[in-house]
N, C-alpha and C. Protein backbone atom coordinates (compact mmCIF):
# COMPACT_ATOMS: atom_id res chain seq x y z
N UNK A 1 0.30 -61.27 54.20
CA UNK A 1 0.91 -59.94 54.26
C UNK A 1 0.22 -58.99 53.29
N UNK A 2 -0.08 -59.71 52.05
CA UNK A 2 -0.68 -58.75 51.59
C UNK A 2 -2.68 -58.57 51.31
N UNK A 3 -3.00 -59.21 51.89
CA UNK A 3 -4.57 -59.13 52.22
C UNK A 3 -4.26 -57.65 53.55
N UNK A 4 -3.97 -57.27 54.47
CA UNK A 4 -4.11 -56.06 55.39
C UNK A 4 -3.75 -54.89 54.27
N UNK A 5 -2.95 -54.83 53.22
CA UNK A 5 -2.94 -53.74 52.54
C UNK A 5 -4.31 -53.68 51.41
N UNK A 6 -4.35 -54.94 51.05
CA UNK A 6 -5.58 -54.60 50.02
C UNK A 6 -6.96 -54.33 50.40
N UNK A 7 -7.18 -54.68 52.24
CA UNK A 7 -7.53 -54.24 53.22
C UNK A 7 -8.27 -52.79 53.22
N UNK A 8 -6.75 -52.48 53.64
CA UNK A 8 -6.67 -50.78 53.83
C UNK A 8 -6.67 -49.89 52.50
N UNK A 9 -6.48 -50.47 51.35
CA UNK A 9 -6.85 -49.87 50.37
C UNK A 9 -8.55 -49.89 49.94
N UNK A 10 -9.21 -50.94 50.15
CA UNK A 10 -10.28 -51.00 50.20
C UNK A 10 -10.95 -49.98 50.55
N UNK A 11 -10.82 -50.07 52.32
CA UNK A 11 -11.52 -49.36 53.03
C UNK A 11 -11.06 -47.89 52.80
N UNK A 12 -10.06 -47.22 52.29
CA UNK A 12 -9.98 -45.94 52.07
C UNK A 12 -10.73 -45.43 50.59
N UNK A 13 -11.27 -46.16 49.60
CA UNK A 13 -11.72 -45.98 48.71
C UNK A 13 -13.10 -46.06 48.91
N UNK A 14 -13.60 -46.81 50.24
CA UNK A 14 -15.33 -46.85 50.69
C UNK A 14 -14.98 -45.59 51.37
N UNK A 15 -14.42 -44.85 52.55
CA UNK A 15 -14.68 -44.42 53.50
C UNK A 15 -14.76 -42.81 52.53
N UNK A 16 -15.14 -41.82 53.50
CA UNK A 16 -15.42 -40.45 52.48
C UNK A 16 -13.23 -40.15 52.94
N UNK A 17 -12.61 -38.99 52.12
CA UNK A 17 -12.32 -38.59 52.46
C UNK A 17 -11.89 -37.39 53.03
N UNK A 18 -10.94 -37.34 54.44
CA UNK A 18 -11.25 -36.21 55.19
C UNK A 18 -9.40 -35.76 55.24
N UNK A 19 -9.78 -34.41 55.65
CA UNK A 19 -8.51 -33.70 55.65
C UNK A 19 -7.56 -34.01 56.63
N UNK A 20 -5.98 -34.02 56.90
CA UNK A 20 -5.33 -34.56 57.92
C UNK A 20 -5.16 -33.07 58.10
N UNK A 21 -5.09 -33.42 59.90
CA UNK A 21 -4.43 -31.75 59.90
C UNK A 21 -3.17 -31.72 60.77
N UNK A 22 -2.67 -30.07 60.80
CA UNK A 22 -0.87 -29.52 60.98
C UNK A 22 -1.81 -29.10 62.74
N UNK A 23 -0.80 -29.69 63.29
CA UNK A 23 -1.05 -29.02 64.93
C UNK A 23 -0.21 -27.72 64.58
N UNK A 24 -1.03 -26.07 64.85
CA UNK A 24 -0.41 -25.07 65.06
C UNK A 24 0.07 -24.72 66.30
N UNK A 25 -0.08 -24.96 67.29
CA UNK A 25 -0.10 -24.86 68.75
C UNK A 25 -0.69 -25.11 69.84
N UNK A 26 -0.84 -25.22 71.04
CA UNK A 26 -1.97 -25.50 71.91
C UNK A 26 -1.19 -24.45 73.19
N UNK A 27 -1.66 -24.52 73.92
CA UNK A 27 -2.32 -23.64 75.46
C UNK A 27 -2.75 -24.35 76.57
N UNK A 28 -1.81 -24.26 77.73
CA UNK A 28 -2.61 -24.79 79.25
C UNK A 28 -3.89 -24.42 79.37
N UNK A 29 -4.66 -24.93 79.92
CA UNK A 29 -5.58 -24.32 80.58
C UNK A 29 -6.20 -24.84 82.09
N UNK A 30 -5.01 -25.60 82.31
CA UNK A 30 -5.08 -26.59 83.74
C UNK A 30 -4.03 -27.21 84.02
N UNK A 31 -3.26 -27.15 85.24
CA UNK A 31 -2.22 -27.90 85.31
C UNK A 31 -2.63 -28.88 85.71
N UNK A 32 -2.57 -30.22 85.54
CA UNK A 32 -2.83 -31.70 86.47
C UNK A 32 -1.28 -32.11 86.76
N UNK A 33 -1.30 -32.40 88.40
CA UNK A 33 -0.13 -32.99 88.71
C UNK A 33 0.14 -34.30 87.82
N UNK A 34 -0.66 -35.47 87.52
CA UNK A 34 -0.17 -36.27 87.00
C UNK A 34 -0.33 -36.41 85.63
N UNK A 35 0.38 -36.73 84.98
CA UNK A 35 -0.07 -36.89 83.29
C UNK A 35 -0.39 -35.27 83.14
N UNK A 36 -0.91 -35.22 81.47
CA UNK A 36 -0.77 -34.21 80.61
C UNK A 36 -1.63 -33.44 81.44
N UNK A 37 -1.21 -31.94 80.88
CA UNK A 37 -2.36 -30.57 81.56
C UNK A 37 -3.53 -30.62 80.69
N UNK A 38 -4.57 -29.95 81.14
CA UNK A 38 -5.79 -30.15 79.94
C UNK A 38 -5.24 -28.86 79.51
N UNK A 39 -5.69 -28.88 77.94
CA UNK A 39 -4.92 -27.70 77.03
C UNK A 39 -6.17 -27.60 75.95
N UNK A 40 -5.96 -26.51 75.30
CA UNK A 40 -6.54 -25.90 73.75
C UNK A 40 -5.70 -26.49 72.54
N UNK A 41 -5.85 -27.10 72.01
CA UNK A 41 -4.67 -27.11 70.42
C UNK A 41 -5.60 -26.55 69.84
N UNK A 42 -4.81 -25.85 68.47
CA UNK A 42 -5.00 -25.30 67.78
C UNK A 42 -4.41 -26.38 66.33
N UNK A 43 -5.54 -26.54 65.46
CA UNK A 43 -4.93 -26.88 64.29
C UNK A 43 -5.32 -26.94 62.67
N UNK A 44 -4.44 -27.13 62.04
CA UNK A 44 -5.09 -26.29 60.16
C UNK A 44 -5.19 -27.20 59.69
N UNK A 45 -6.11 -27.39 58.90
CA UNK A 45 -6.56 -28.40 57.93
C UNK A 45 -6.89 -27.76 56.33
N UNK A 46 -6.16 -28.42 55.30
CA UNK A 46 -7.17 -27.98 54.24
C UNK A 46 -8.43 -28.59 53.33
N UNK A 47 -8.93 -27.89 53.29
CA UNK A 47 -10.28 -28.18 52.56
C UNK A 47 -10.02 -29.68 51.49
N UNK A 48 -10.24 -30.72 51.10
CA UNK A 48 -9.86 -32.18 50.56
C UNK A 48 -10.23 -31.81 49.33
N UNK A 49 -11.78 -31.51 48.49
CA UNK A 49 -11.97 -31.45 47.65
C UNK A 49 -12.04 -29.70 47.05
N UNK A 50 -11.86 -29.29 47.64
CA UNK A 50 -11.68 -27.10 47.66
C UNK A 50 -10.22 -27.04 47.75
N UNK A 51 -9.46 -26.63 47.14
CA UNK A 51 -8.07 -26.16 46.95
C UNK A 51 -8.47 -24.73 46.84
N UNK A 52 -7.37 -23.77 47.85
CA UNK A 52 -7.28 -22.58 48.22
C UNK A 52 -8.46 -22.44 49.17
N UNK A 53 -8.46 -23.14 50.06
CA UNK A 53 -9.58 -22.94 51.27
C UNK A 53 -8.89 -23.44 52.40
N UNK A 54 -8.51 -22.78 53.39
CA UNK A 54 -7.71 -23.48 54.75
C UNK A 54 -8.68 -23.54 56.19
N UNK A 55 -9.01 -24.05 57.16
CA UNK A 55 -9.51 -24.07 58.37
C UNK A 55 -8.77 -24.80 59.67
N UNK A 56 -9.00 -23.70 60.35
CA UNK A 56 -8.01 -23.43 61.67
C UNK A 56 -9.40 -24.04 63.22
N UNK A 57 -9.08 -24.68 63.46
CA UNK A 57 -10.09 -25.48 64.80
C UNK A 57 -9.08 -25.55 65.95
N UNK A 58 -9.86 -24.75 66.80
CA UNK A 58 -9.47 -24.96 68.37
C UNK A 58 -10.03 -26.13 69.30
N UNK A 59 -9.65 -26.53 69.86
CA UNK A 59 -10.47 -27.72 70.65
C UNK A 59 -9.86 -27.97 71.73
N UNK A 60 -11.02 -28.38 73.01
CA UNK A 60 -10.33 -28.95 74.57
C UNK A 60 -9.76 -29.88 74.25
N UNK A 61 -8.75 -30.58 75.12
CA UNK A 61 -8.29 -31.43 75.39
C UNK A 61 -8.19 -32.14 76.78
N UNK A 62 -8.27 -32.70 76.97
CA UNK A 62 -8.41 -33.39 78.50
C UNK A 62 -7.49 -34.23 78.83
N UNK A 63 -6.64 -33.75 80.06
CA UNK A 63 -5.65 -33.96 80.37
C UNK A 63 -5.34 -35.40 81.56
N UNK A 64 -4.50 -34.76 82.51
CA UNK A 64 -4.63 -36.18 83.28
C UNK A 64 -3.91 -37.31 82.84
N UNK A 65 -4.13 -38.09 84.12
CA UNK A 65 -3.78 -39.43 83.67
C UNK A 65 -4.91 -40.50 82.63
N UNK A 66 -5.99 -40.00 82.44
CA UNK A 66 -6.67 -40.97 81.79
C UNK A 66 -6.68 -39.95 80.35
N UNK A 67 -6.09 -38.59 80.26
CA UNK A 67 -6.30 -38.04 78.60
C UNK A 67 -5.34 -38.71 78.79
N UNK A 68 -3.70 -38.67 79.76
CA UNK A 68 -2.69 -39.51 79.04
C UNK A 68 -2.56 -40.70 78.55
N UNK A 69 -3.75 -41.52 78.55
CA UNK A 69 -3.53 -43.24 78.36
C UNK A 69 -4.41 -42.70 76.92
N UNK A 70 -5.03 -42.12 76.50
CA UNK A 70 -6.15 -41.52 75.47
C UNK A 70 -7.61 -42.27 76.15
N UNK A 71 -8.05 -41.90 77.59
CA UNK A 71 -9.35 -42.81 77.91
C UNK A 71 -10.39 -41.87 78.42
N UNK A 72 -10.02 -40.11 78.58
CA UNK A 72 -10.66 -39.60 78.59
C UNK A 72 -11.55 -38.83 77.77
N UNK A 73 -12.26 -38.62 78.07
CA UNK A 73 -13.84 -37.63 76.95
C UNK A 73 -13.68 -36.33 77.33
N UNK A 74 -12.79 -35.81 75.82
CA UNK A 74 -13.05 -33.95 75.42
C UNK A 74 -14.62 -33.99 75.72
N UNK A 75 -14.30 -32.69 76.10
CA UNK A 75 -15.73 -31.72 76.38
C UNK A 75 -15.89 -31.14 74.44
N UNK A 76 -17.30 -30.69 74.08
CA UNK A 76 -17.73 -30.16 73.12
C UNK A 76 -17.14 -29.04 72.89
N UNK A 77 -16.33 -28.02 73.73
CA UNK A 77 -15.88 -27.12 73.42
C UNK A 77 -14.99 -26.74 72.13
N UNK A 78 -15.03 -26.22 71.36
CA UNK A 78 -14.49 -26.30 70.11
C UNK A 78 -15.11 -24.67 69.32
N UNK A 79 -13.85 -24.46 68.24
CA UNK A 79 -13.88 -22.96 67.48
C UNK A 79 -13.53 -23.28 66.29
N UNK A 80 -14.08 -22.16 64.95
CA UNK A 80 -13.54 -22.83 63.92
C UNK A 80 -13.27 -21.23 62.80
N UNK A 81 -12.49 -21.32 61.81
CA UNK A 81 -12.55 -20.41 61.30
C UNK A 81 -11.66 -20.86 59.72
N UNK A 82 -12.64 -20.58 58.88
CA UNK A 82 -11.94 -20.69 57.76
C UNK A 82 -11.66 -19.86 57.13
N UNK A 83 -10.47 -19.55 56.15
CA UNK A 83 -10.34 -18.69 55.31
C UNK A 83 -10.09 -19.01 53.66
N UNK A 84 -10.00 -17.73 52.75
CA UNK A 84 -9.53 -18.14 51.51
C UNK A 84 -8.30 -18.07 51.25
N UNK A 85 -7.49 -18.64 50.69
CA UNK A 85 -5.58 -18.77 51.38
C UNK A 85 -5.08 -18.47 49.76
N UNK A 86 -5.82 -18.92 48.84
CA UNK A 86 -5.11 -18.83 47.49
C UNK A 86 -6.43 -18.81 45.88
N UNK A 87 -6.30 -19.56 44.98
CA UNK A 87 -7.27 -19.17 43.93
C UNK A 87 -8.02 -20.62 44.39
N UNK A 88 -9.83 -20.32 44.60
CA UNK A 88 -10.23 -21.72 44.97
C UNK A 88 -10.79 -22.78 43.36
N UNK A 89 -10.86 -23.96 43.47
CA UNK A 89 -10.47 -25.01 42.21
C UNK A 89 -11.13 -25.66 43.28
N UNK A 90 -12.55 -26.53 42.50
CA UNK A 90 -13.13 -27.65 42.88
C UNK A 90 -12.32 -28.73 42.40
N UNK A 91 -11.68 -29.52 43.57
CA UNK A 91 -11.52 -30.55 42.84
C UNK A 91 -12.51 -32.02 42.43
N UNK A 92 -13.21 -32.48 43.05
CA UNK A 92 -14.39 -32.75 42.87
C UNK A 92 -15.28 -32.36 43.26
N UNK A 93 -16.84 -33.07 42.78
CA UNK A 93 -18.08 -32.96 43.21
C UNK A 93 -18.48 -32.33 44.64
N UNK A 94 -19.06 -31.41 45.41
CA UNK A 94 -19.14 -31.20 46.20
C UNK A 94 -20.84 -31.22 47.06
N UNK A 95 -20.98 -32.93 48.30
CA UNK A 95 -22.22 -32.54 48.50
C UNK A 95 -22.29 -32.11 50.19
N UNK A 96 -23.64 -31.47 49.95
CA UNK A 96 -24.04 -30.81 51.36
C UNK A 96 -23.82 -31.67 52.50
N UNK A 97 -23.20 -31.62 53.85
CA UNK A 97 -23.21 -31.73 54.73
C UNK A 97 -21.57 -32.57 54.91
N UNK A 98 -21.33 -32.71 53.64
CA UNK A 98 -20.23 -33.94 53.74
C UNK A 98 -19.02 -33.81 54.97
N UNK A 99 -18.42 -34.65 55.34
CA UNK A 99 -17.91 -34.21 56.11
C UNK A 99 -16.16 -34.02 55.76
N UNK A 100 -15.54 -32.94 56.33
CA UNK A 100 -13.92 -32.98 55.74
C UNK A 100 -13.09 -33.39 56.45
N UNK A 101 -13.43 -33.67 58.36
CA UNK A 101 -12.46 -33.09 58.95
C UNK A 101 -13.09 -34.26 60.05
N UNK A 102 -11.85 -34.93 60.68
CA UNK A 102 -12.91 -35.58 62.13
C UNK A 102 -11.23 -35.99 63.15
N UNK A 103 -12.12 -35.77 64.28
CA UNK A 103 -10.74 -36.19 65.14
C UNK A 103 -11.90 -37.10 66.65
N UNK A 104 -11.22 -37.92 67.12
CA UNK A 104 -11.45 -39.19 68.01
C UNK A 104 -11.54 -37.82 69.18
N UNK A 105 -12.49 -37.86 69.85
CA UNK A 105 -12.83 -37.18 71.25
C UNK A 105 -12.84 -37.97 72.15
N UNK A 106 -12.94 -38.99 72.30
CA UNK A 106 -12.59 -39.98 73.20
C UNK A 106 -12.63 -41.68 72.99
N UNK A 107 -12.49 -42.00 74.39
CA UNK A 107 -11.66 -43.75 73.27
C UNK A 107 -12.78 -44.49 72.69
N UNK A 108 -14.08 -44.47 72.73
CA UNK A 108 -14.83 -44.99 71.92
C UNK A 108 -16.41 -43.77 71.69
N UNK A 109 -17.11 -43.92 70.88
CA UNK A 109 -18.19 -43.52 70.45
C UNK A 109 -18.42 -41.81 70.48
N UNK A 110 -17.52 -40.96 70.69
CA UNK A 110 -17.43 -39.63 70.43
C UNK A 110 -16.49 -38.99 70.02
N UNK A 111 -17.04 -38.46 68.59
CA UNK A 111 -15.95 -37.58 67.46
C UNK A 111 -16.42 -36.19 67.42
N UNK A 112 -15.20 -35.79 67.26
CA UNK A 112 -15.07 -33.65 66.59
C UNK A 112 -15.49 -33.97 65.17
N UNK A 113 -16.09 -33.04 64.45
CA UNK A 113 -16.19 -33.30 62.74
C UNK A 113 -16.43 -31.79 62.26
N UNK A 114 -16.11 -31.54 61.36
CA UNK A 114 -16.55 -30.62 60.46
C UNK A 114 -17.17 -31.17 59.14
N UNK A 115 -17.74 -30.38 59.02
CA UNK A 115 -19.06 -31.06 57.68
C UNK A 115 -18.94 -29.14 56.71
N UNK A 116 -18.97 -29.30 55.38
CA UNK A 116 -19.17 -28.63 54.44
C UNK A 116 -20.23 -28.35 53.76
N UNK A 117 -20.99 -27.20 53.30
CA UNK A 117 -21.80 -26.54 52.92
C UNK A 117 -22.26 -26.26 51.80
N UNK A 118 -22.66 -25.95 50.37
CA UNK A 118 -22.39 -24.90 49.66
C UNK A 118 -22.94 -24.57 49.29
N UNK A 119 -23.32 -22.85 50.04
CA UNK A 119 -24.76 -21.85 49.63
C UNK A 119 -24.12 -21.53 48.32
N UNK A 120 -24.88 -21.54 47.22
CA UNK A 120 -25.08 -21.57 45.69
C UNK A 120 -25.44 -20.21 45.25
N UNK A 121 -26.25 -19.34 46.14
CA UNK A 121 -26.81 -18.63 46.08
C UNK A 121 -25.81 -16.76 46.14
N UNK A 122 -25.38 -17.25 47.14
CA UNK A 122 -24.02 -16.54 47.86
C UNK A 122 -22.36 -16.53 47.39
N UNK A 123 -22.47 -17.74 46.53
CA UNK A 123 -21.31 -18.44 46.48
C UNK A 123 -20.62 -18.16 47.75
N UNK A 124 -20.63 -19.38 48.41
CA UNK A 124 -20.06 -19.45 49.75
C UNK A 124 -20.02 -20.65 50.00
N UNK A 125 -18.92 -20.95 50.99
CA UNK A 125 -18.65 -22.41 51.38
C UNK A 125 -18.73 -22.09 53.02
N UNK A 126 -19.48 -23.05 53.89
CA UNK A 126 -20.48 -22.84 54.79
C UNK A 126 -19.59 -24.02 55.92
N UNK A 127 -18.78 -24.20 56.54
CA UNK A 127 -18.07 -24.74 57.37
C UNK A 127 -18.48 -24.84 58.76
N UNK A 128 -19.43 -26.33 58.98
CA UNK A 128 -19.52 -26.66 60.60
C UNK A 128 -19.05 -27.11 61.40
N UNK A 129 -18.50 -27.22 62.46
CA UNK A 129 -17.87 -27.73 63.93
C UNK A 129 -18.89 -28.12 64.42
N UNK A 130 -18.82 -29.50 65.28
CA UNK A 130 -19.57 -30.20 66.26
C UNK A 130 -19.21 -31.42 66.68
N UNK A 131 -19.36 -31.87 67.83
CA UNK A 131 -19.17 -33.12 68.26
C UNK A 131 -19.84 -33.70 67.99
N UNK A 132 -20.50 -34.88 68.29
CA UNK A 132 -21.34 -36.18 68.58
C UNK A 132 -21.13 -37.24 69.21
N UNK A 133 -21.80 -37.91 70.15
CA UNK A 133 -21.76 -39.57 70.60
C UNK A 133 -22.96 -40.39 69.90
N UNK A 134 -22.44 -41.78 69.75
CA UNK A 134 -23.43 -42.51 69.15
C UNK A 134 -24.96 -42.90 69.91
N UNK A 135 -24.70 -41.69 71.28
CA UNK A 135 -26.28 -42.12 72.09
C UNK A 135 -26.72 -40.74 72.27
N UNK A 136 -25.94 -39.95 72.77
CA UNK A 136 -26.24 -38.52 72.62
C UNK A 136 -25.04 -37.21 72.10
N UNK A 137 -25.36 -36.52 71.38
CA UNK A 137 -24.70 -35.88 71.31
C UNK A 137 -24.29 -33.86 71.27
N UNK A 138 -24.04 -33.88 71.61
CA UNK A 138 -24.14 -31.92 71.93
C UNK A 138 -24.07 -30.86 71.17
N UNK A 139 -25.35 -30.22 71.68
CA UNK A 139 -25.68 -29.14 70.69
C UNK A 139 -24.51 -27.71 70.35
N UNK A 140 -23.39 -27.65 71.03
CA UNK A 140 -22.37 -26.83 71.25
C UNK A 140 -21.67 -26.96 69.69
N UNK A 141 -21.86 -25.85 69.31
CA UNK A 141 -21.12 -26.05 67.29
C UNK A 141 -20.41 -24.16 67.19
N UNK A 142 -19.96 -24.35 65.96
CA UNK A 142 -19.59 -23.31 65.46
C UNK A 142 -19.62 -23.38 64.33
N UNK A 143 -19.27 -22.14 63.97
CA UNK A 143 -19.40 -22.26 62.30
C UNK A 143 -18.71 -20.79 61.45
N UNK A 144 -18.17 -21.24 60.38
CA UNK A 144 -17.49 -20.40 59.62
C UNK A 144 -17.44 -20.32 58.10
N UNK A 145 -18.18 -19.61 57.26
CA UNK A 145 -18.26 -18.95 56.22
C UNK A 145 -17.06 -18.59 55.36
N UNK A 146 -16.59 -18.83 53.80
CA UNK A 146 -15.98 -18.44 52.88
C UNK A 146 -16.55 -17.66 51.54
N UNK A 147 -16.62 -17.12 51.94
CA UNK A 147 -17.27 -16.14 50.08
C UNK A 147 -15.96 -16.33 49.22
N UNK A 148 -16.57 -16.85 48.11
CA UNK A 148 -15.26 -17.19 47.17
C UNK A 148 -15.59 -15.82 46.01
N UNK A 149 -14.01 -15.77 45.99
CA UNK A 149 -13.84 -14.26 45.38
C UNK A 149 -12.48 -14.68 44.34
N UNK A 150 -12.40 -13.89 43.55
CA UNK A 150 -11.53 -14.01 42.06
C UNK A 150 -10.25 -13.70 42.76
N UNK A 151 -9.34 -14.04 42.49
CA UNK A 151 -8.11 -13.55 43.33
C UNK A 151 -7.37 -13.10 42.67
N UNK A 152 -6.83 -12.03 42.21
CA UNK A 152 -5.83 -11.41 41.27
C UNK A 152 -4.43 -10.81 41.68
């Protein structure tokens, strides 16, 4: 019983970590008679190691009877937009490309991710959207910019 927790403690101390996110809403965008409609959700995540940084991602969903079992493959379609929400505080180290954010696009070998930035130059935090599969994966991304500013 207790080897699966020391387990899962393990592996959360190897793995990077990434932000959980708040479903804000979603949107039809297809009725399917059987099983779920394919829809848009909408949802917020905050930044893991950036406190006072929030990001809002839209993404397909694929409906049906095989999104309803979870066996179908989202399309790349996806939006992203971050903002500055409060005073920003590194909480740790921050490196280029890392990733904050990932959600399962379908039942094996293709994920949503957002990956983090930070132009030095600009002071700015540089926020990417994109899918991937582990054989190919699609050039369809977005991306969204934070200029960090003193907040008074």
């Amino acid at each position: 019983m207790l080897k699966p927790a020391l387990l899962s403690l393990g592996l959360s101390v190897l793995l990077p970590s990434v932000a959980p996110a708040e479903e804000i809403g979603e949107v039809t965008t297809a009725f399917k008679l059987l099983g779920a409609n394919h829809r848009i959700v909408v949802e917020a995540f905050d930044d893991p190691k950036v406190e006072g940084v929030s990001c809002f991602v839209s993404r397909a969903r694929t409906g049906g009877i095989s999104g309803s079992l979870g066996l179908a493959e989202d399309t790349s379609d996806a939006s992203i937009a971050c903002r500055q929400t409060g005073p920003v505080a590194f909480r740790d180290e921050l490196k280029d490309g890392e990733e904050v954010f990932n959600r399962r696009a379908s039942i094996l070998f293709k994920t949503f991710q957002v990956v983090r930035f930070f132009d030095q130059k600009r002071n700015t935090l540089v926020y990417l959207s994109y899918s991937d599969k582990l054989v190919d994966g699609s050039p369809k991304n977005s991306i969204s910019a934070v200029v960090i500013r003193d907040m008074e």
